[in-house]
Protein backbone atom coordinates (compact mmCIF):
# COMPACT_ATOMS: atom_id res chain seq x y z
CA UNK A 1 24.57 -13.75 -0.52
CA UNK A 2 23.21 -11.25 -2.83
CA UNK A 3 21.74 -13.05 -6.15
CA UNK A 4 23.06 -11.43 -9.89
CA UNK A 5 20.43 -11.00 -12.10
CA UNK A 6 20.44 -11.00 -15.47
CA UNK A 7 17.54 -10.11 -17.49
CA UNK A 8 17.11 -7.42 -20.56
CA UNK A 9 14.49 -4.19 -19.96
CA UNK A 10 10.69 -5.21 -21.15
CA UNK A 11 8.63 -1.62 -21.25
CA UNK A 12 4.70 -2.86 -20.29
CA UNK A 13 3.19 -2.46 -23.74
CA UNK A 14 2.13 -5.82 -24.83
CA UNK A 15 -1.52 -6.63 -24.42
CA UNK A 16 -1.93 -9.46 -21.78
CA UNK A 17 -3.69 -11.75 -23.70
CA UNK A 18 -5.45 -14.50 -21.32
CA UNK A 19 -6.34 -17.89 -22.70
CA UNK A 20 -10.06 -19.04 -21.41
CA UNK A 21 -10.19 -15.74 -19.46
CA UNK A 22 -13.55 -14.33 -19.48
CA UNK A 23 -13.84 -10.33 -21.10
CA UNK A 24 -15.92 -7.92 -19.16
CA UNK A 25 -19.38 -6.83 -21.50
CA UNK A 26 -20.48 -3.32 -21.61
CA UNK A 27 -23.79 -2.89 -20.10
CA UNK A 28 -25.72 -2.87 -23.73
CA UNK A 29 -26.38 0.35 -25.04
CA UNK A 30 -27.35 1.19 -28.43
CA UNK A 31 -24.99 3.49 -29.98
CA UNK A 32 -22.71 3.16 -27.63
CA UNK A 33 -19.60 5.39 -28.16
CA UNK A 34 -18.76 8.08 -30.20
CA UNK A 35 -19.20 11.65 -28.29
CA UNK A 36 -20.10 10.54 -24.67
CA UNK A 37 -21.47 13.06 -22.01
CA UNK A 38 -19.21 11.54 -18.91
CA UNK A 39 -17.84 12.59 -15.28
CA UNK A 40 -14.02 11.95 -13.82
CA UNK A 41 -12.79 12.72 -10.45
CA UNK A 42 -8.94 12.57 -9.94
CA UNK A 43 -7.68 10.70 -6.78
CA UNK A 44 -3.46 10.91 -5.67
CA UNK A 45 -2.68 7.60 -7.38
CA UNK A 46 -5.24 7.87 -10.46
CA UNK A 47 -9.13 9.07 -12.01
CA UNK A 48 -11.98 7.46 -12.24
CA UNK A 49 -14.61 8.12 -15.37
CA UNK A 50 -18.12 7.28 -15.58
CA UNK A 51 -19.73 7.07 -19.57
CA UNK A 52 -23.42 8.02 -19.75
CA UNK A 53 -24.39 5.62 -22.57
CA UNK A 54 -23.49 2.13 -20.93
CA UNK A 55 -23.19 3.62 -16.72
CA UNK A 56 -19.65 1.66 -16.80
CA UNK A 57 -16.59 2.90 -15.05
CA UNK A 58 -13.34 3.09 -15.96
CA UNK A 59 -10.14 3.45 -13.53
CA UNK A 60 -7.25 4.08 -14.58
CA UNK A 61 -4.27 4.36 -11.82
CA UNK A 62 -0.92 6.21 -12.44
CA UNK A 63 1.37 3.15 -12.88
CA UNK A 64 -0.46 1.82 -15.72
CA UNK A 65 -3.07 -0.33 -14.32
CA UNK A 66 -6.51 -0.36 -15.89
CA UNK A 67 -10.19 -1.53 -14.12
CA UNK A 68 -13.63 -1.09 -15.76
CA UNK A 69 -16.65 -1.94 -13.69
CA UNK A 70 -20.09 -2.43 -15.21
CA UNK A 71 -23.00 -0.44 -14.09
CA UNK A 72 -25.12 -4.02 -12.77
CA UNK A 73 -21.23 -4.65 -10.49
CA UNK A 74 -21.88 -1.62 -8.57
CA UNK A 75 -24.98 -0.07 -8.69
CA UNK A 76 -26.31 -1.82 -5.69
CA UNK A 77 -23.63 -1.31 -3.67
CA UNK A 78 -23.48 0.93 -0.14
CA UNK A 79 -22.69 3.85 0.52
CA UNK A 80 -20.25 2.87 3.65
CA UNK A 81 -16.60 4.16 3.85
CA UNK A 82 -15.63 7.94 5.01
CA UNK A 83 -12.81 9.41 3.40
CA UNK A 84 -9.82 10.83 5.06
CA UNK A 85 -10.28 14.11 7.05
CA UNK A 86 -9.35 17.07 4.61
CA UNK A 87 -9.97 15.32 1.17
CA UNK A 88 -13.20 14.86 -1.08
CA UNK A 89 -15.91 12.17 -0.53
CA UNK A 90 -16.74 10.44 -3.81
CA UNK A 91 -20.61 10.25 -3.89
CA UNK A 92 -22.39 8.04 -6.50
CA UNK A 93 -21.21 5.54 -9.10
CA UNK A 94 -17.52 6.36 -7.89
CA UNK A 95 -18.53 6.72 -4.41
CA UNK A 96 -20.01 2.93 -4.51
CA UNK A 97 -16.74 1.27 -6.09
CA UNK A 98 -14.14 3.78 -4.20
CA UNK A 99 -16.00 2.34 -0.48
CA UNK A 100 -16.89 -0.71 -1.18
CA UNK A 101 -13.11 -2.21 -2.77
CA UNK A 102 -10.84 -2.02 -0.32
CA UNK A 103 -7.79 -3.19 -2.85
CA UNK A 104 -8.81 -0.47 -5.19
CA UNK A 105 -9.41 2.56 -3.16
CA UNK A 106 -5.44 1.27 -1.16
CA UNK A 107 -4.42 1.91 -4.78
CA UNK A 108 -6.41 5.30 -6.03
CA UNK A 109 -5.81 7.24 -2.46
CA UNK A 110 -8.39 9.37 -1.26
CA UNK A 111 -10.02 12.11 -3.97
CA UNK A 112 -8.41 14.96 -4.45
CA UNK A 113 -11.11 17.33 -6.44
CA UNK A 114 -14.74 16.85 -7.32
CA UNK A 115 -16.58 15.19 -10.18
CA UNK A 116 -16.57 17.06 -13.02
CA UNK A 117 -17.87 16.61 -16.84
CA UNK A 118 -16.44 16.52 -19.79
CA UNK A 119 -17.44 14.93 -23.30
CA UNK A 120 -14.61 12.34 -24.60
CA UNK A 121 -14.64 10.77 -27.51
CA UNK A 122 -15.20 6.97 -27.00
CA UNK A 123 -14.67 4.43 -29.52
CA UNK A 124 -15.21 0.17 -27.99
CA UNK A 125 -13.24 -2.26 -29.62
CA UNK A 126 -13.25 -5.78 -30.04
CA UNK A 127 -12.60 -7.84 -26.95
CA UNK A 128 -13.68 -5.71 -24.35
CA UNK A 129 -10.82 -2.96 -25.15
CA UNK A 130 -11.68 0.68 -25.59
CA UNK A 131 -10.27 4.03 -26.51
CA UNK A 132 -11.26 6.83 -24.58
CA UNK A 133 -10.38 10.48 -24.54
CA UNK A 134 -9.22 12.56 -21.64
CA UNK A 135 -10.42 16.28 -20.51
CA UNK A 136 -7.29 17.32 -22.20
CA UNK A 137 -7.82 15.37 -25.31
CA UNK A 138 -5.08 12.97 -24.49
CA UNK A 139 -6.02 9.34 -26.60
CA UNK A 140 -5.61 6.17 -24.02
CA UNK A 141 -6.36 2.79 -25.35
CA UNK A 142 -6.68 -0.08 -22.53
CA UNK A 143 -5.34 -3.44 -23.39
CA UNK A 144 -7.33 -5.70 -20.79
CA UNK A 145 -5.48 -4.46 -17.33
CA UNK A 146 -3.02 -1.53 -18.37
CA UNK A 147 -3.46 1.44 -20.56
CA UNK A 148 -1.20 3.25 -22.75
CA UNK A 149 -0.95 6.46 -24.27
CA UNK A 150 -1.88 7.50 -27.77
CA UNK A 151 -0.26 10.22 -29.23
CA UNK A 152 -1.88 11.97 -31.99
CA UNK A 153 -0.06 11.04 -35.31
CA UNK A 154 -1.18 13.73 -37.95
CA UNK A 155 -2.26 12.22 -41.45
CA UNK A 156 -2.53 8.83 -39.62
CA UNK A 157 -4.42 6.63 -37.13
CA UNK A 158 -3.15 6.96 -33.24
CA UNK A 159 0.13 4.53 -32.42
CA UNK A 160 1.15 3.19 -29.45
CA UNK A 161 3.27 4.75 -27.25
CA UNK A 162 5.65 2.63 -24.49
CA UNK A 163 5.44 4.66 -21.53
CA UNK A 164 1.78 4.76 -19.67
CA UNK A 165 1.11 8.69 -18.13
CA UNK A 166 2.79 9.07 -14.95
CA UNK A 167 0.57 11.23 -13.15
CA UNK A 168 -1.74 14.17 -13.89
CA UNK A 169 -1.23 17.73 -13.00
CA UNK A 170 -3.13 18.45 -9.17
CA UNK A 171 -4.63 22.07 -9.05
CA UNK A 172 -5.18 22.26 -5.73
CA UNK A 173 -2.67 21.31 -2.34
CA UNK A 174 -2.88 18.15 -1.15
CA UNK A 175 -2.39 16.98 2.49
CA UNK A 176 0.95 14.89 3.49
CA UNK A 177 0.62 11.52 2.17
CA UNK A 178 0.99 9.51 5.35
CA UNK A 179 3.19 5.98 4.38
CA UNK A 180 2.55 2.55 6.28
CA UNK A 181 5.07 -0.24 7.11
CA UNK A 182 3.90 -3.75 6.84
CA UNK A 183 6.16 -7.04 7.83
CA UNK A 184 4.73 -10.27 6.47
CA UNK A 185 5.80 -13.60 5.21
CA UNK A 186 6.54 -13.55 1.42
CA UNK A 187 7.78 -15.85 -1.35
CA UNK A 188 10.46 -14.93 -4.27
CA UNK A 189 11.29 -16.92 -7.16
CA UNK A 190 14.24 -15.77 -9.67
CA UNK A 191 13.86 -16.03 -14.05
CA UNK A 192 15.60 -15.69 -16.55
CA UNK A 193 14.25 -11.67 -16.96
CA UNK A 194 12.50 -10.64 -13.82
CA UNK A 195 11.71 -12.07 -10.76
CA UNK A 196 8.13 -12.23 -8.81
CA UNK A 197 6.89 -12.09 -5.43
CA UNK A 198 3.96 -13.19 -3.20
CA UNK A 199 3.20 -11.04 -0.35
CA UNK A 200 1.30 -13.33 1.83
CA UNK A 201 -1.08 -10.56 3.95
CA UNK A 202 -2.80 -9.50 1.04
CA UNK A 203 -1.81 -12.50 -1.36
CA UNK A 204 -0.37 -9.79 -3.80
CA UNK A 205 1.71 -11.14 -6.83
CA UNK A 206 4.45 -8.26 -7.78
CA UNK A 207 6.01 -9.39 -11.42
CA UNK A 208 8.83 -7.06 -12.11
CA UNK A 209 10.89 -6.91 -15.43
CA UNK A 210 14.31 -4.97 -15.81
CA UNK A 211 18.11 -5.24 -15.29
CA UNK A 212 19.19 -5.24 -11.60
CA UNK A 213 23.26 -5.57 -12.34
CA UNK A 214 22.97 -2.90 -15.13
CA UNK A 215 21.16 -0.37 -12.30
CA UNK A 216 18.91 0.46 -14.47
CA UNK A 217 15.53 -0.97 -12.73
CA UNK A 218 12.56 -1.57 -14.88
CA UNK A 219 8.44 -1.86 -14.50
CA UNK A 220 6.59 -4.10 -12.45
CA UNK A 221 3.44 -5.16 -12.47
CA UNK A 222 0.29 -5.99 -9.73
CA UNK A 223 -1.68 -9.30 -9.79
CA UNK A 224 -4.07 -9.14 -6.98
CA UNK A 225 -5.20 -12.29 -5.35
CA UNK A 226 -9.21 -11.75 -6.77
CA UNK A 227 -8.12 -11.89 -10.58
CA UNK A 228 -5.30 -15.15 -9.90
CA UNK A 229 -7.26 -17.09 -7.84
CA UNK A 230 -9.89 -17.90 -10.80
CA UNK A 231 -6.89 -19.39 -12.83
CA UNK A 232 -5.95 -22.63 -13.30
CA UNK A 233 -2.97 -24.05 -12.19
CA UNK A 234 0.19 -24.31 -14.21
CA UNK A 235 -0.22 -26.44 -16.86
CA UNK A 236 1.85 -25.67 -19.43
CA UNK A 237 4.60 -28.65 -20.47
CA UNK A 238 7.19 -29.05 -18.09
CA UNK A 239 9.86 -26.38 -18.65
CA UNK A 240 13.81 -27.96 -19.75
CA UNK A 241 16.01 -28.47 -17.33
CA UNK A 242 17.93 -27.01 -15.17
CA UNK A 243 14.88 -24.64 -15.32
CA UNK A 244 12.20 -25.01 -12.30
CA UNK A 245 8.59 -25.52 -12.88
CA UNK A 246 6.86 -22.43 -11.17
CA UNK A 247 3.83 -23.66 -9.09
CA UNK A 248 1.24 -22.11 -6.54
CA UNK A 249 0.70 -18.95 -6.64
CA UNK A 250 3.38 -17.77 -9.16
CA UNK A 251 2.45 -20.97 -11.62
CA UNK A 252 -1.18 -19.90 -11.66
CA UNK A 253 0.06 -16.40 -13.22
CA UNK A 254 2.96 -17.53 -15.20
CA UNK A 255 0.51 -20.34 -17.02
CA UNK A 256 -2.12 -18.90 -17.42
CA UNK A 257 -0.75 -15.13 -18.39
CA UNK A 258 1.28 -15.75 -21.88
CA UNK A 259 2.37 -12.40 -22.15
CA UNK A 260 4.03 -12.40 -18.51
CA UNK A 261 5.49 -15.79 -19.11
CA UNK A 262 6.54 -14.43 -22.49
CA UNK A 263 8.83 -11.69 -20.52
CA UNK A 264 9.46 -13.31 -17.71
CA UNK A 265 11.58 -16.95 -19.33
CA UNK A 266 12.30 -19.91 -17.36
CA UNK A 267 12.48 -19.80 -13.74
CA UNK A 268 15.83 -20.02 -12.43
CA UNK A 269 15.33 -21.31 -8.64
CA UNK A 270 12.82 -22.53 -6.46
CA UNK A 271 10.65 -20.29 -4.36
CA UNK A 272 12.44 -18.71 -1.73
CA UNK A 273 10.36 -17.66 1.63
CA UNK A 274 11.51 -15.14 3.42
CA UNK A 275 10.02 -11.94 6.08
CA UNK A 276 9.32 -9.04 3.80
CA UNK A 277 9.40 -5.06 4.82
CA UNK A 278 7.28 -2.76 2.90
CA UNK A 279 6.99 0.92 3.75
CA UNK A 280 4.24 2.18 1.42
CA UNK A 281 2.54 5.83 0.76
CA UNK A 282 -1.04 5.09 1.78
CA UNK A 283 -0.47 1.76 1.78
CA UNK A 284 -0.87 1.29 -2.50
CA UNK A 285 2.10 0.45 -4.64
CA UNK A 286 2.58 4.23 -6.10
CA UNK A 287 5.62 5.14 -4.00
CA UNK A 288 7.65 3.05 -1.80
CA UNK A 289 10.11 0.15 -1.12
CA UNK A 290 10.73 -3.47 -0.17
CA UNK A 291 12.89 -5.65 1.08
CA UNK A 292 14.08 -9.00 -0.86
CA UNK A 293 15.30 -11.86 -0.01
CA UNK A 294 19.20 -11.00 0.88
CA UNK A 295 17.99 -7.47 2.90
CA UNK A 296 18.18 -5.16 -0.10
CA UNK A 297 15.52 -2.38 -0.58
CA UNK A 298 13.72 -2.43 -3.85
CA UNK A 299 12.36 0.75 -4.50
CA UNK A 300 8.76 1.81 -6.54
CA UNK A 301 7.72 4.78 -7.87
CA UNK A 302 4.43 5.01 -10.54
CA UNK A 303 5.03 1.21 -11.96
CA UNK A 304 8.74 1.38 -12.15
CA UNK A 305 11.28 -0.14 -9.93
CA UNK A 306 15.13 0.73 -8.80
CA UNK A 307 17.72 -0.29 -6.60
């Protein structure tokens, strides 16, 4: 029997803000920042930039998600995945992390155009965070794992804006994105404003936040099993009843990440394991659906989810 949800729409602006969890450095650069000669290379499902003055790389994917990889993380990796016949290779510093991380390059796609150059404006916060320009000027601050849009406020300094980009404009045809099906053993557990699930072939964590009786979906977001498996396990007090402790996989993330547990309330039930269907384009979490518990397709498009 089909489970009623009830839980308000949370748009993915807050920064995640992880107690005890390490911050990436910059490779040390003095004067790093300001006008920076860089490259970016769009991909189907996001860009890449590389900044002269430090060598680190930034990814930012379409849904929202943010990476940044220092130059001493990649530099000495192989050169040692093909791309897919009829699209781009990426050679160097992208070329390293798009080969050599499986997850990642499941989530960018294949390239779709060449490195090119461009001078952004760069300005490195406290905390690891940055603000970084676009070759169209656009302002996008990263807060830890997602990124947001700045629009320029005249007379003012930049404020944030809810919605992350949703794609960039492609200038040249791109082959048929060809989707995959995978069946696998999964877990679900219900709370009070979302819901989460494991997938257990990858070890994926999907969080999602919206309103499933209103119709109105809402945004999810992607905890792979690399950046979960370093936390702790759930140690916060034990929740009120009739509320369920979360544990495993789902504790780890709902203790440790405030700002998810913040959104996401109480759990409501135990987890539930069940045989999940996911039918993916090129296997990332762009475009597609799945299947929950009670049969019925959950659908994802660019971070956002719908019935």
């Amino acid at each position: 029997m089909r489970t009623k949800i009830l839980y308000g729409i949370v748009i993915l602006l807050a920064v995640i803000v992880v107690s005890g969890l390490s911050v990436p450095r910059e490779v040390s650069a003095q004067n790093a920042g300001g006008i920076v000669p860089s490259t970016a290379q769009i991909f189907e499902h996001g860009w890449m930039m590389w900044r002269s003055d430090t060598g680190s790389i930034y990814v930012f994917l379409d849904y929202g998600l943010f990476y940044h990889f220092r130059s001493d993380e990649y530099g000495g990796l192989l050169f040692n995945t093909r791309a897919d016949n009829g699209y781009i290779m990426p050679i160097m510093g992208f070329g390293q992390v798009w080969g050599n991380m499986e997850w990642l390059r499941n989530q960018l796609g294949n390239a779709v155009g060449s490195e090119f150059s461009f001078n952004p404006l760069v300005v490195d916060q406290s905390h690891g965070l940055v603000m970084v320009e676009d070759w169209n000027g656009r302002q996008i601050q990263t807060l830890r794992v997602i990124w947001v849009l700045l629009p320029r406020v005249s007379g003012g300094a930049p404020s944030y804006t809810p919605t992350p980009i949703v794609g960039f404009p492609m200038t040249t045809p791109t082959p048929p994105v060809p989707t995959y099906t995978y069946f696998t053993d999964a877990a679900f557990q219900l709370y009070e404003r979302g819901f989460m699930v494991w997938r257990a072939d990858t070890g994926d964590i999907l969080v999602f936040f919206g309103d499933f009786l209103n119709g109105s979906g809402g945004t999810m977001l992607l905890i792979p099993l690399w950046w979960y498996q370093e936390f702790p396990e759930n140690s916060q007090p034990r929740v009120p009843e009739p509320y369920v402790d979360p544990i495993n996989g789902f504790g780890r993330v709902w203790g440790t990440l405030s700002d998810v547990r913040e959104r996401l309330g109480y759990a409501v039930t135990s987890e539930t394991a069940y045989q999940m269907t996911l039918e993916l384009e090129n296997g990332a979490y762009g475009k597609g659906w799945l299947s929950l518990p009670d049969g019925t397709q959950l659908y994802i498009l660019t971070g956002r989810w719908s019935f």
